[in-house]
N, C-alpha and C. Protein backbone atom coordinates (compact mmCIF):
# COMPACT_ATOMS: atom_id res chain seq x y z
N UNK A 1 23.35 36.77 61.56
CA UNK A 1 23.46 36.03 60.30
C UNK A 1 24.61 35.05 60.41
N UNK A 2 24.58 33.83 60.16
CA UNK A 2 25.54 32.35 60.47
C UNK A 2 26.20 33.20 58.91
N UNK A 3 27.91 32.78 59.64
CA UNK A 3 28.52 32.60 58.30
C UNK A 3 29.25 31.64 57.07
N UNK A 4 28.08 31.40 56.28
CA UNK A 4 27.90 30.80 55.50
C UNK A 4 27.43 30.86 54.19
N UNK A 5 27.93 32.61 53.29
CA UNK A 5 27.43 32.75 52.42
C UNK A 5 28.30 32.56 51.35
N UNK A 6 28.73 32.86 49.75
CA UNK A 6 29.13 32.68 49.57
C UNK A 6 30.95 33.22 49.55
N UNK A 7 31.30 34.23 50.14
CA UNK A 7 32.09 34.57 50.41
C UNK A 7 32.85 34.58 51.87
N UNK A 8 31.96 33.85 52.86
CA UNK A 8 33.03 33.51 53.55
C UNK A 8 33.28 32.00 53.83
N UNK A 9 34.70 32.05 54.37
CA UNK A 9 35.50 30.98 54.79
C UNK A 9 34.64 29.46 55.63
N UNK A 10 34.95 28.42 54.67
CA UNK A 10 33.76 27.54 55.03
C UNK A 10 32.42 28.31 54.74
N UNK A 11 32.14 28.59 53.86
CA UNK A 11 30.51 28.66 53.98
C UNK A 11 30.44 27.94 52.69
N UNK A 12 28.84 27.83 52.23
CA UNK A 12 28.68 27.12 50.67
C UNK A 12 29.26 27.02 49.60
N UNK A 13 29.41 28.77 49.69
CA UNK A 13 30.40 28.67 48.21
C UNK A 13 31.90 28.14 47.82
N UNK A 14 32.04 28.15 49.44
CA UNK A 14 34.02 27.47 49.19
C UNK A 14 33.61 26.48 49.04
N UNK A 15 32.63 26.08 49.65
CA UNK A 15 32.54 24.03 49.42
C UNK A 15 32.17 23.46 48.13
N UNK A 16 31.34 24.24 47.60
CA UNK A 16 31.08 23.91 46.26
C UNK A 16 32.40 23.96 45.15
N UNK A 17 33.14 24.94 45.67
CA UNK A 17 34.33 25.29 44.77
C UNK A 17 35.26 23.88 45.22
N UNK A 18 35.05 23.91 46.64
CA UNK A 18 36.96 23.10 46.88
C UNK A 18 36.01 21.51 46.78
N UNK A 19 34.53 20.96 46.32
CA UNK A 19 34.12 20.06 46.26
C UNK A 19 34.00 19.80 44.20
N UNK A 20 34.75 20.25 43.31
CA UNK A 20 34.59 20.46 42.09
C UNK A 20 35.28 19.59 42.44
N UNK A 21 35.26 18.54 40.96
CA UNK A 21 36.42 17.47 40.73
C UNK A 21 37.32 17.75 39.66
N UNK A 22 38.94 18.15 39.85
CA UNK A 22 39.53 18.37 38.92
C UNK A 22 39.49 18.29 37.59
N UNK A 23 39.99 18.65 36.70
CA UNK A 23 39.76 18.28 35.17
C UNK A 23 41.45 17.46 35.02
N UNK A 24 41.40 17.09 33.72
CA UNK A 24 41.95 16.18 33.38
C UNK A 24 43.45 17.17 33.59
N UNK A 25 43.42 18.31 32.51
CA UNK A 25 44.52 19.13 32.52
C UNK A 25 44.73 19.40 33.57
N UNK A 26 44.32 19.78 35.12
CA UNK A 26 44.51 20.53 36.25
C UNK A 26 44.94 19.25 36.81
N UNK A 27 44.51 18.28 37.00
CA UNK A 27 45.42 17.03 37.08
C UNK A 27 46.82 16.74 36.44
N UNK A 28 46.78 17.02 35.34
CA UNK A 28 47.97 16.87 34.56
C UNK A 28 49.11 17.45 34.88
N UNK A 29 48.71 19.04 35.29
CA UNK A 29 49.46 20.14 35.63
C UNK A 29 49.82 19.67 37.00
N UNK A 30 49.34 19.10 38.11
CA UNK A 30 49.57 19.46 39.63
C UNK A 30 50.14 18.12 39.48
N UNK A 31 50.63 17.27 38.66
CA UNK A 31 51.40 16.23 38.55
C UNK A 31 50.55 14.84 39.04
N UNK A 32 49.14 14.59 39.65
CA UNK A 32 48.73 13.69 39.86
C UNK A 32 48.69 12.66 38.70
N UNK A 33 48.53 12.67 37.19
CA UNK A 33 48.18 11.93 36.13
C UNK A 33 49.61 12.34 35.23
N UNK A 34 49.87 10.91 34.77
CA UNK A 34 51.23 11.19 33.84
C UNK A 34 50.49 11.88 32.65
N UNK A 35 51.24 12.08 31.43
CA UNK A 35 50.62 12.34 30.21
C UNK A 35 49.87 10.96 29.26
N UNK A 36 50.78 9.63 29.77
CA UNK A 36 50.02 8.44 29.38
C UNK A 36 48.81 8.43 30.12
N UNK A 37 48.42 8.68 31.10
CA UNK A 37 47.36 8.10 31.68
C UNK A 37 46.29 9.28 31.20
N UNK A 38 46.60 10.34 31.05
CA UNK A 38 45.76 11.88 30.60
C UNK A 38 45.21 11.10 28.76
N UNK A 39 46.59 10.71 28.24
CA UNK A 39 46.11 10.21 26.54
C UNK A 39 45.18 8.98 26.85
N UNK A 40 45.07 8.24 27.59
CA UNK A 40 43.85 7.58 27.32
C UNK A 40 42.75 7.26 28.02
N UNK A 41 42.35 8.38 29.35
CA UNK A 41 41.49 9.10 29.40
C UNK A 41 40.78 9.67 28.58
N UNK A 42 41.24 10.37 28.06
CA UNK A 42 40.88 11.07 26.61
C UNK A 42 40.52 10.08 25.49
N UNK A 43 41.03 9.19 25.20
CA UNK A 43 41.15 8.43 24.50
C UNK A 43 39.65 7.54 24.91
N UNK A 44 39.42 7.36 25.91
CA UNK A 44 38.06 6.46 26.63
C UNK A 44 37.10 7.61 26.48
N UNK A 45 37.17 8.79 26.65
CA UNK A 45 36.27 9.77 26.47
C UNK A 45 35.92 9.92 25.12
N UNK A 46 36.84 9.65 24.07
CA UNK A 46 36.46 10.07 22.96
C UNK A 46 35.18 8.62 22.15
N UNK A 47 35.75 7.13 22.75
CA UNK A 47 34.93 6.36 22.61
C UNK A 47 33.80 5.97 23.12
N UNK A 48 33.61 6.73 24.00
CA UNK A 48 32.29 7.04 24.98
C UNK A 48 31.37 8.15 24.11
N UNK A 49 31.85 8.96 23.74
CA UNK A 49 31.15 9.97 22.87
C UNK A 49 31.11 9.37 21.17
N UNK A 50 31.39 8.82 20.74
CA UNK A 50 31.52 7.91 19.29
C UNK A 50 30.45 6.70 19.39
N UNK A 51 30.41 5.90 20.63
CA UNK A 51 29.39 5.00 20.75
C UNK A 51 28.13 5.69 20.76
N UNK A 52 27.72 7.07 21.37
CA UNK A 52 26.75 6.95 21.95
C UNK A 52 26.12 8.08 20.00
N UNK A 53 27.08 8.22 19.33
CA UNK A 53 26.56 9.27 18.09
C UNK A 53 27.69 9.77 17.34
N UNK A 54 27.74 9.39 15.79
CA UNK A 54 29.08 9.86 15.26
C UNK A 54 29.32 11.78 15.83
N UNK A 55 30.60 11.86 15.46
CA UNK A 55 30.63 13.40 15.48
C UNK A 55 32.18 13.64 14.39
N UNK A 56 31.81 14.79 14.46
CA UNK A 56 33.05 15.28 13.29
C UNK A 56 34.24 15.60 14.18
N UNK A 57 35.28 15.89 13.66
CA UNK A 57 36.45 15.91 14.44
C UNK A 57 36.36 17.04 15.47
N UNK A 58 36.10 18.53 15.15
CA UNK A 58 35.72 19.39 15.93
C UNK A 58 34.81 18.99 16.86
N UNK A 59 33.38 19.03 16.68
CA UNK A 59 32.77 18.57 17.88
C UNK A 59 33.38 17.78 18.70
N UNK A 60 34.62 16.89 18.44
CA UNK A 60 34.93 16.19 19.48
C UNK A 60 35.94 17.12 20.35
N UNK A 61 36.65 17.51 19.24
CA UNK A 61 37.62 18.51 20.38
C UNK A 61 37.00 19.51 21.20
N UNK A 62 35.90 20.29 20.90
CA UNK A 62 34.89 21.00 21.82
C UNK A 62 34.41 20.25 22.73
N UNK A 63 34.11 18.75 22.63
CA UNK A 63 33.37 18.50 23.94
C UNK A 63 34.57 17.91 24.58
N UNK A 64 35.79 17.68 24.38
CA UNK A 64 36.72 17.31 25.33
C UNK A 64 37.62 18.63 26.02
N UNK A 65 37.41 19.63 25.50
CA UNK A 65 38.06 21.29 26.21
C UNK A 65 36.65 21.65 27.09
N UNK A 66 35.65 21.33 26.34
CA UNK A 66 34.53 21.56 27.87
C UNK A 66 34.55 20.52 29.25
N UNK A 67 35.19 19.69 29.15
CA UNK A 67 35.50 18.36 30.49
C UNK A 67 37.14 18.86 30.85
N UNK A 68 37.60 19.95 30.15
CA UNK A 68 39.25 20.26 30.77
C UNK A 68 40.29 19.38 30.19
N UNK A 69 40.16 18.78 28.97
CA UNK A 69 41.37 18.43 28.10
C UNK A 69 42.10 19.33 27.71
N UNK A 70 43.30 19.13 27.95
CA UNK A 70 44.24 20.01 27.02
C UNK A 70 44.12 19.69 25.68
N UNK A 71 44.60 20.55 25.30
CA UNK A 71 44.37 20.50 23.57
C UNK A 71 46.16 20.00 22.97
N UNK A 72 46.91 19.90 23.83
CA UNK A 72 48.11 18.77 23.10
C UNK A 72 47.99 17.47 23.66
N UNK A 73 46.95 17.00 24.60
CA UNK A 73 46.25 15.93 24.82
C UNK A 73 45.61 15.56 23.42
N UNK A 74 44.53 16.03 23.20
CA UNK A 74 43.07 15.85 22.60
C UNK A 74 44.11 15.54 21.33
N UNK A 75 44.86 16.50 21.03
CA UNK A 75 45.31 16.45 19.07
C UNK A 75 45.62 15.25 19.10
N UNK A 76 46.46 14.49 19.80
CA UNK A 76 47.21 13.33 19.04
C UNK A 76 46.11 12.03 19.20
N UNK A 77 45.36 12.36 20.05
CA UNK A 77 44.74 10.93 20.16
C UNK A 77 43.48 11.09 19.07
N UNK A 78 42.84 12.57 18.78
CA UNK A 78 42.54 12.84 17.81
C UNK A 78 42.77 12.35 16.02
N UNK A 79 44.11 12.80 16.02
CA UNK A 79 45.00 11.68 15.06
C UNK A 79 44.97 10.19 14.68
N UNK A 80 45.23 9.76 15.98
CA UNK A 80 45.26 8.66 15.50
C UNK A 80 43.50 7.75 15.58
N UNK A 81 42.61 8.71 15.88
CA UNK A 81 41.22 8.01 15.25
C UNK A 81 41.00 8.17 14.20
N UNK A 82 41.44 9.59 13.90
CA UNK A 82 41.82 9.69 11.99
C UNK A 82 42.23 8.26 11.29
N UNK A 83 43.66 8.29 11.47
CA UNK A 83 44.41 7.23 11.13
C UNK A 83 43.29 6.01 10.94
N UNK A 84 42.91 5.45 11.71
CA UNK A 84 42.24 4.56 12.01
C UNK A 84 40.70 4.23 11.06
N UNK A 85 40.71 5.80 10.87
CA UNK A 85 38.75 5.64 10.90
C UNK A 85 37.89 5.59 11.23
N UNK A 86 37.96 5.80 12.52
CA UNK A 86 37.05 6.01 13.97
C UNK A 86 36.63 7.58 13.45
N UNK A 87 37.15 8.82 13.31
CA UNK A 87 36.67 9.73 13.09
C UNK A 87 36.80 10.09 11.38
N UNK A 88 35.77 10.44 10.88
CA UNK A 88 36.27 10.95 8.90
C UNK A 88 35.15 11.71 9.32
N UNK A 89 35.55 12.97 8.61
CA UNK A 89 34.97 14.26 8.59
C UNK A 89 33.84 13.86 7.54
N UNK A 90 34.81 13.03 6.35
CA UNK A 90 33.80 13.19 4.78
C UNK A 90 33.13 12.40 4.88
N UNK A 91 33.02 11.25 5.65
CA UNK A 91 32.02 10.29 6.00
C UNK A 91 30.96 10.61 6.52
N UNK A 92 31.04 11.33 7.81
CA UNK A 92 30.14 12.34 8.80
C UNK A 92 29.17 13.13 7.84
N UNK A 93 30.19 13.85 6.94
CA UNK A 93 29.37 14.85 6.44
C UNK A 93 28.65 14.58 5.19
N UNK A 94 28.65 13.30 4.85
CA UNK A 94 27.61 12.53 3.87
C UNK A 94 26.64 12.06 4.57
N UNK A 95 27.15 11.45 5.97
CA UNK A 95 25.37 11.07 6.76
C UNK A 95 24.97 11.99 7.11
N UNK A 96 25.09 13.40 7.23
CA UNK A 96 24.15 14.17 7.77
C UNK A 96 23.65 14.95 6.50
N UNK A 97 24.19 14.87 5.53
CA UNK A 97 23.29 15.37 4.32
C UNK A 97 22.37 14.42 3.45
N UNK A 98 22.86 13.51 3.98
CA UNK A 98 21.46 12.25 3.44
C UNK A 98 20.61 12.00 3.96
N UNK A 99 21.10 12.23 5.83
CA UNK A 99 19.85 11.94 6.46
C UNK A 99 19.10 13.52 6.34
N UNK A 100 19.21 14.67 6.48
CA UNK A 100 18.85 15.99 6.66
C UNK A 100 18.02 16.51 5.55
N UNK A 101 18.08 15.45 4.50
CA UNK A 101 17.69 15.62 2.82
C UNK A 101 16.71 14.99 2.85
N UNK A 102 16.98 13.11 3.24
CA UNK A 102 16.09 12.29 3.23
C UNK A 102 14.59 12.37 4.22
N UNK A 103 15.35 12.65 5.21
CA UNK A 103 14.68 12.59 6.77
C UNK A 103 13.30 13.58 7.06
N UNK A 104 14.43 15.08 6.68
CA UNK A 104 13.13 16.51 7.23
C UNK A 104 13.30 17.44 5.46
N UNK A 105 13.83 16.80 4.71
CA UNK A 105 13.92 17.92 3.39
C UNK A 105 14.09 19.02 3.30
N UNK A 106 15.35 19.01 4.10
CA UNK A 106 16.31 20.43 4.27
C UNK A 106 17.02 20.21 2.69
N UNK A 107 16.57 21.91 2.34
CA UNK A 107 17.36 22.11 0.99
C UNK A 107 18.63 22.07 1.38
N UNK A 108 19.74 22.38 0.22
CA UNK A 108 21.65 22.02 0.20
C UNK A 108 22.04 23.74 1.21
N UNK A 109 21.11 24.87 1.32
CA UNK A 109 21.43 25.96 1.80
C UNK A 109 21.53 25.37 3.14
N UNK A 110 20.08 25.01 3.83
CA UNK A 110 20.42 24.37 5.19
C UNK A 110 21.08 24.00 5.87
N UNK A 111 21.70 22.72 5.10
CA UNK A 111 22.20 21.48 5.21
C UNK A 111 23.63 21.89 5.49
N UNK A 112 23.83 23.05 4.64
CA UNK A 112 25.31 23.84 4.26
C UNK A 112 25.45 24.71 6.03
N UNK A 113 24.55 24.88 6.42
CA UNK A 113 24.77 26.08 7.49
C UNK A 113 25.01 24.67 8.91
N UNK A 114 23.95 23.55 8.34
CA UNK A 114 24.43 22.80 9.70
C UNK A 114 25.51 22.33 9.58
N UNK A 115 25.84 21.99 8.34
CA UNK A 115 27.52 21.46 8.16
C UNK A 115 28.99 22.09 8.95
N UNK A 116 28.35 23.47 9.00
CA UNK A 116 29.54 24.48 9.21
C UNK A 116 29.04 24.92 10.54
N UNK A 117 28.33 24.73 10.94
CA UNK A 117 27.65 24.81 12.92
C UNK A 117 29.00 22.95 13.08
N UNK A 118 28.74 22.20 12.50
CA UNK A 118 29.45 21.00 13.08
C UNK A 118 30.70 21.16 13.17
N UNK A 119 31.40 21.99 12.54
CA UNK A 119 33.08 22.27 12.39
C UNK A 119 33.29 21.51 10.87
N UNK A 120 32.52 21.23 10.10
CA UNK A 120 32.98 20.63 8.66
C UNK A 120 33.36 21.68 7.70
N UNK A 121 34.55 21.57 7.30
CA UNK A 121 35.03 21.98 6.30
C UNK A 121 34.59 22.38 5.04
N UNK A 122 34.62 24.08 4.27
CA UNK A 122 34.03 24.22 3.36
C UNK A 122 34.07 23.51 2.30
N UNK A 123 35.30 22.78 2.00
CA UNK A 123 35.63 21.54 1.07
C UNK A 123 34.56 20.52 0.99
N UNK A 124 35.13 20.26 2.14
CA UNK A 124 34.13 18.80 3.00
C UNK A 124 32.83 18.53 2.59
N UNK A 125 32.32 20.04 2.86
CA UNK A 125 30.66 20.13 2.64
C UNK A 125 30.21 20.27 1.17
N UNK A 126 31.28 21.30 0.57
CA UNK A 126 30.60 20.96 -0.39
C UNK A 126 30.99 19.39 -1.75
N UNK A 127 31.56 19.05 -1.16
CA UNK A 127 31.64 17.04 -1.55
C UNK A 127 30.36 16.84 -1.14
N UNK A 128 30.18 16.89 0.25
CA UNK A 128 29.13 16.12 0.62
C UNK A 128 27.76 16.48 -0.28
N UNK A 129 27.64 18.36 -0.61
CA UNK A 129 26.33 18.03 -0.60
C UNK A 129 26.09 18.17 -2.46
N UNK A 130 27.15 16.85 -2.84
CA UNK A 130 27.17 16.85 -4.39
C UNK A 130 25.91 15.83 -4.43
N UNK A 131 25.54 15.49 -3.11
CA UNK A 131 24.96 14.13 -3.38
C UNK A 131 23.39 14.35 -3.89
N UNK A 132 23.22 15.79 -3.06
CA UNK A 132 21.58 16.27 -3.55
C UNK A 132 21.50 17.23 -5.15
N UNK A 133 20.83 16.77 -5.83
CA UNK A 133 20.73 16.94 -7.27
C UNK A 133 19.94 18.36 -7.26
N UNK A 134 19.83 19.15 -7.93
CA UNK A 134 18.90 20.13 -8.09
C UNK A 134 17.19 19.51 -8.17
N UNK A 135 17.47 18.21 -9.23
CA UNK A 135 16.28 17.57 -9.36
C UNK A 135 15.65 17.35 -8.00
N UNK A 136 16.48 16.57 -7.22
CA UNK A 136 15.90 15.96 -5.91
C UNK A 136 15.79 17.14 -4.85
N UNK A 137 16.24 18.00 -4.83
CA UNK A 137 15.43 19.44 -4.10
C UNK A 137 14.35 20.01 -4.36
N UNK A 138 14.36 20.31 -5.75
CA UNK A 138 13.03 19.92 -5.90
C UNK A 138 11.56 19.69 -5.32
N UNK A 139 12.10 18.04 -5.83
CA UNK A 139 11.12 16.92 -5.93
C UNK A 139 10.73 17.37 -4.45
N UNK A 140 11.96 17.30 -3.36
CA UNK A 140 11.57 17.67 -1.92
C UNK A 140 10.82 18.95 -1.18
N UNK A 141 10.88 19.81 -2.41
CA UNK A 141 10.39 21.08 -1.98
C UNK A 141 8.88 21.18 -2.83
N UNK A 142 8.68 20.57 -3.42
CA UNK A 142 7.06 19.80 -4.20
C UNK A 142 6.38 19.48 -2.64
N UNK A 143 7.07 17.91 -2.23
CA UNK A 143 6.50 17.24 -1.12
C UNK A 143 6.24 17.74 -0.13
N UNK A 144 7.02 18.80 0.59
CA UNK A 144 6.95 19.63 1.74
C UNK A 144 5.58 20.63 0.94
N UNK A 145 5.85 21.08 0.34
CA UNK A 145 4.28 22.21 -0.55
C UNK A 145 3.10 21.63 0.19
N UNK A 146 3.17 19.98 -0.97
CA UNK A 146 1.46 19.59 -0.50
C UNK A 146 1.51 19.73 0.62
N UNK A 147 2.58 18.74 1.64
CA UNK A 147 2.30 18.50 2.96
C UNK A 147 1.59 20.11 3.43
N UNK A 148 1.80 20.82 3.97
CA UNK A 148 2.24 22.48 4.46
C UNK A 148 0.61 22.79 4.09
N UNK A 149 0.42 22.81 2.73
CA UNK A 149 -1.06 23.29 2.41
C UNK A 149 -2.34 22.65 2.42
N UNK A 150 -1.78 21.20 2.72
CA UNK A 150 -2.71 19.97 3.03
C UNK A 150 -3.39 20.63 4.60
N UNK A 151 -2.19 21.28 5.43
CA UNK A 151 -2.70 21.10 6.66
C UNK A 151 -3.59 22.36 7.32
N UNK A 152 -3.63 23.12 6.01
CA UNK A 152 -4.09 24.51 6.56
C UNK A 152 -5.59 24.73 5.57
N UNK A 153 -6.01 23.66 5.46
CA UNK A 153 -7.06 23.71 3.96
C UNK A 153 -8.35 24.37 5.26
N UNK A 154 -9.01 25.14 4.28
CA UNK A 154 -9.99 26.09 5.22
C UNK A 154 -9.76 27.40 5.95
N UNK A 155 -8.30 27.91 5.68
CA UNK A 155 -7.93 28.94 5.86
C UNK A 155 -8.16 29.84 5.06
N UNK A 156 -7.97 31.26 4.61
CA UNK A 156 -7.88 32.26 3.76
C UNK A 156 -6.39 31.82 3.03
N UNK A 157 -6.53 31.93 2.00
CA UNK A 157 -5.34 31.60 0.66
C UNK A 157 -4.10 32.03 1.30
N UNK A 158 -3.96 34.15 1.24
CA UNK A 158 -2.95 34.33 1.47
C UNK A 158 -2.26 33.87 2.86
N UNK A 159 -3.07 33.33 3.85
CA UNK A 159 -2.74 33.05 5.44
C UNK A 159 -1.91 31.38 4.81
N UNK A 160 -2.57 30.86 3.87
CA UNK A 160 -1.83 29.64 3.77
C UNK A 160 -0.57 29.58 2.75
N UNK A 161 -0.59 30.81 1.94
CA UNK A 161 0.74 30.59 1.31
C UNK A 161 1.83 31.56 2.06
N UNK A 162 1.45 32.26 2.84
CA UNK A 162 2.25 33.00 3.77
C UNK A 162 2.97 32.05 4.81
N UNK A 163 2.19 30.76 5.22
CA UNK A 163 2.61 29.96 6.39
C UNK A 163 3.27 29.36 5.45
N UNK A 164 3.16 28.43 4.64
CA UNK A 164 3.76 27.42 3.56
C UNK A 164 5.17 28.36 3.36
N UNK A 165 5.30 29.62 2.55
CA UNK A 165 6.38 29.72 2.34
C UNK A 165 7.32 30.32 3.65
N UNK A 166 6.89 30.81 4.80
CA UNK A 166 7.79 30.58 5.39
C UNK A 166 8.57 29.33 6.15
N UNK A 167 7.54 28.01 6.41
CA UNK A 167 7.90 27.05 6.39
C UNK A 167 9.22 26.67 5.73
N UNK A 168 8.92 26.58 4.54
CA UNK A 168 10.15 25.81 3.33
C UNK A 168 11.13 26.81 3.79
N UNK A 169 10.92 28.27 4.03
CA UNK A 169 11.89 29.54 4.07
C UNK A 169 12.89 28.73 5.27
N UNK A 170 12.40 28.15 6.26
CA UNK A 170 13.29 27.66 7.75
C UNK A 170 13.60 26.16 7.19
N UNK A 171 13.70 25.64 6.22
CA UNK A 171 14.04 24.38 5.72
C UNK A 171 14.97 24.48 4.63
N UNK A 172 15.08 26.13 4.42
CA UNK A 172 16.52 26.37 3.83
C UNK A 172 16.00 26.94 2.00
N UNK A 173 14.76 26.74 2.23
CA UNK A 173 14.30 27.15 0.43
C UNK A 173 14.51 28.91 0.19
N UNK A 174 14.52 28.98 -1.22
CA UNK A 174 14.32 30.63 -1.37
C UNK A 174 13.30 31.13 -1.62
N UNK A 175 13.17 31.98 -1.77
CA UNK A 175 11.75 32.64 -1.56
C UNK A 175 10.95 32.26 -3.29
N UNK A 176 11.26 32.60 -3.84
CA UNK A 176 11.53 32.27 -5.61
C UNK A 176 10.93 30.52 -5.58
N UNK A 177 11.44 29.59 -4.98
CA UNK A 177 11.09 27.92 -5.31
C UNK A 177 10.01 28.03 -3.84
N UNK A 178 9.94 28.39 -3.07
CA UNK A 178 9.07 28.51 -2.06
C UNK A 178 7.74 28.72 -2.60
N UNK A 179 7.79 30.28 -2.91
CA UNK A 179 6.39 30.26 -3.76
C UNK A 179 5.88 29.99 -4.80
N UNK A 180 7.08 29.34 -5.94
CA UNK A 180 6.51 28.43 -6.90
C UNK A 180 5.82 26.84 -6.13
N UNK A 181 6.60 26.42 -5.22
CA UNK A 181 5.78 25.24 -5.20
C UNK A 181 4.55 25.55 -4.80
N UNK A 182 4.30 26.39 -4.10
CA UNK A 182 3.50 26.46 -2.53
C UNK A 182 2.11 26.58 -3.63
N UNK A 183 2.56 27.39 -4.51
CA UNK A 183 1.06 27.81 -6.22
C UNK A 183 0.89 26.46 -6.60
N UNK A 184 2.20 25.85 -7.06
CA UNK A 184 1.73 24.90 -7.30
C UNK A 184 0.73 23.49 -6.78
N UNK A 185 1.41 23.36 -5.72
CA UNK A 185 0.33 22.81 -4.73
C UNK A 185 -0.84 23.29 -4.91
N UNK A 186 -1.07 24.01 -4.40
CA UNK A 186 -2.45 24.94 -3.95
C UNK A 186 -3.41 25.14 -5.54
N UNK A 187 -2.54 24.76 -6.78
CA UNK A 187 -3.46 24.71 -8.15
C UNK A 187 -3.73 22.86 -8.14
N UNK A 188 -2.93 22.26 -7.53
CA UNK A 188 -2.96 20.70 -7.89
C UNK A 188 -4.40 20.16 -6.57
N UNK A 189 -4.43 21.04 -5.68
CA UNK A 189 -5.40 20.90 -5.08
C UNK A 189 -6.53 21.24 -5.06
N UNK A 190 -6.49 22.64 -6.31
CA UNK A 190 -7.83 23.24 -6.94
C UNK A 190 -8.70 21.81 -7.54
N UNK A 191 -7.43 21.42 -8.63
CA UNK A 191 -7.97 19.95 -9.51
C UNK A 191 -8.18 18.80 -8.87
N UNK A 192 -7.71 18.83 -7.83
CA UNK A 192 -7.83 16.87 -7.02
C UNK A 192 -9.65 17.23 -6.79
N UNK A 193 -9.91 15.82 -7.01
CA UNK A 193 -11.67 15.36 -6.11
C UNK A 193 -11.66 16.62 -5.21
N UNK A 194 -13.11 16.35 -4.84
CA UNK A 194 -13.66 17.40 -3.51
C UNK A 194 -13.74 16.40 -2.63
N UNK A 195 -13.02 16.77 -1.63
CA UNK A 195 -12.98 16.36 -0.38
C UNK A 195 -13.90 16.99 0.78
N UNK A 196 -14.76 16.15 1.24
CA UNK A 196 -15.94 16.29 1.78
C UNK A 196 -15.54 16.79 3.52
N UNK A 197 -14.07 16.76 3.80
CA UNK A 197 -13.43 17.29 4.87
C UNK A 197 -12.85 18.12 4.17
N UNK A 198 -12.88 19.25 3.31
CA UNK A 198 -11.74 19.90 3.12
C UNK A 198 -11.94 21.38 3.34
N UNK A 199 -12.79 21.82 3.90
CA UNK A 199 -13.22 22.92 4.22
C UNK A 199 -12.65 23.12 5.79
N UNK A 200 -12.75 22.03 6.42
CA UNK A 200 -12.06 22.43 8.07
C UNK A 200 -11.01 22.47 7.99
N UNK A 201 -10.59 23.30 9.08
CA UNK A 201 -9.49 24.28 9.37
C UNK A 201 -8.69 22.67 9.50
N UNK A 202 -7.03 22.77 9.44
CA UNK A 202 -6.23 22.05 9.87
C UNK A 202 -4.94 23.04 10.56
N UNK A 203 -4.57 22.76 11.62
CA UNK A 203 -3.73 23.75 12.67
C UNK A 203 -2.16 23.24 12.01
N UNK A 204 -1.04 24.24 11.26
CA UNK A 204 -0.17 24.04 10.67
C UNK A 204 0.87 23.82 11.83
N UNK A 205 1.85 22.44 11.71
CA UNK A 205 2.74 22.27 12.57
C UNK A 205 3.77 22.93 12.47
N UNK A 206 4.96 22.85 13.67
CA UNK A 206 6.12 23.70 12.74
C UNK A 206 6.97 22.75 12.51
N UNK A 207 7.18 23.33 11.11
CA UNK A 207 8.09 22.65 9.97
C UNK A 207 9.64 23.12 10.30
């Protein structure tokens, strides 16, 4: 057997190891990079990740400790995008509850759990999600109904209000407004015209 496994000397596994490219901190530490040149590294990293998709302040500090930033690196340059306005938490966390509302009609429960998966602040979030009305949850949890029971017409009843409400259930609804709409639908579609397709099956996507 050639030796070349991962435990011995010169074989694959040292090479893979001694072929890793330092991180920023392990640089920092072994004295190759001053601390100026480490801050705007970081600093280019953080506008590399901002161009390509906002993010909240946390997500940024997570994806710069996963590339080997130190974290008395990351804070100050952190700061001063604050300062600036390059990063706002409360900004962030109004586009993702407008788009998350507008977009897929995630109720404020949802919206609340992705807020706090992002690193946003319980404050934060709940500012942000002053913006969705009880009315307009709702209205959104109506629209998702038809959609949901539109697509399962030709099924057995309970198979379609069973799919419908767990649907809305993963879009953040409660069980209570789930199966009020899902009736409701399903009576507004008793009364609409007869639809001369409405007997075939329709295969329910996931919602």
């Amino acid at each position: 057997m050639t030796p070349d496994g991962p435990d011995e000397p010169g074989g694959r596994g040292e090479g893979k190891r001694r072929g890793r490219r330092p991180s920023v901190g392990e640089r920092l530490e072994a004295g190759e990079l001053t601390r100026e040149e480490a801050t705007e590294l970081a600093r280019e990293a953080v506008l590399r990740i901002l161009t390509a998709a906002p993010k909240s302040r946390v997500e940024l500090s997570r994806s710069l400790a996963r590339k080997g930033y130190p974290d008395d690196v990351v804070a100050p340059v952190l700061d001063r995008f604050d300062e600036v306005g390059l990063v706002d938490d409360a900004a962030y966390a109004d586009m993702v509850v407008r788009t998350r509302h507008a977009e897929r009609g995630l109720a404020r429960r949802a919206i609340a759990v992705e807020l706090r998966r992002r690193g946003i602040d319980d404050e934060t979030a709940a500012d942000a999600l002053e913006q969705v009305e009880p009315d307009d949850e709702r209205a959104a949890a109506d629209a998702l109904a038809r959609k949901l029971v539109g697509r399962t017409r030709g099924l057995d009843r309970d198979v379609r209000v069973r799919r419908a409400v767990a649907a809305l259930g993963r879009k953040g609804y409660g069980p209570g407004v789930a199966f009020d709409v899902v009736r409701s639908a399903l009576a507004g579609e008793d009364d609409g015209p007869d639809d001369e397709l409405g007997d075939l099956p329709y295969a329910l996507g996931d919602e």
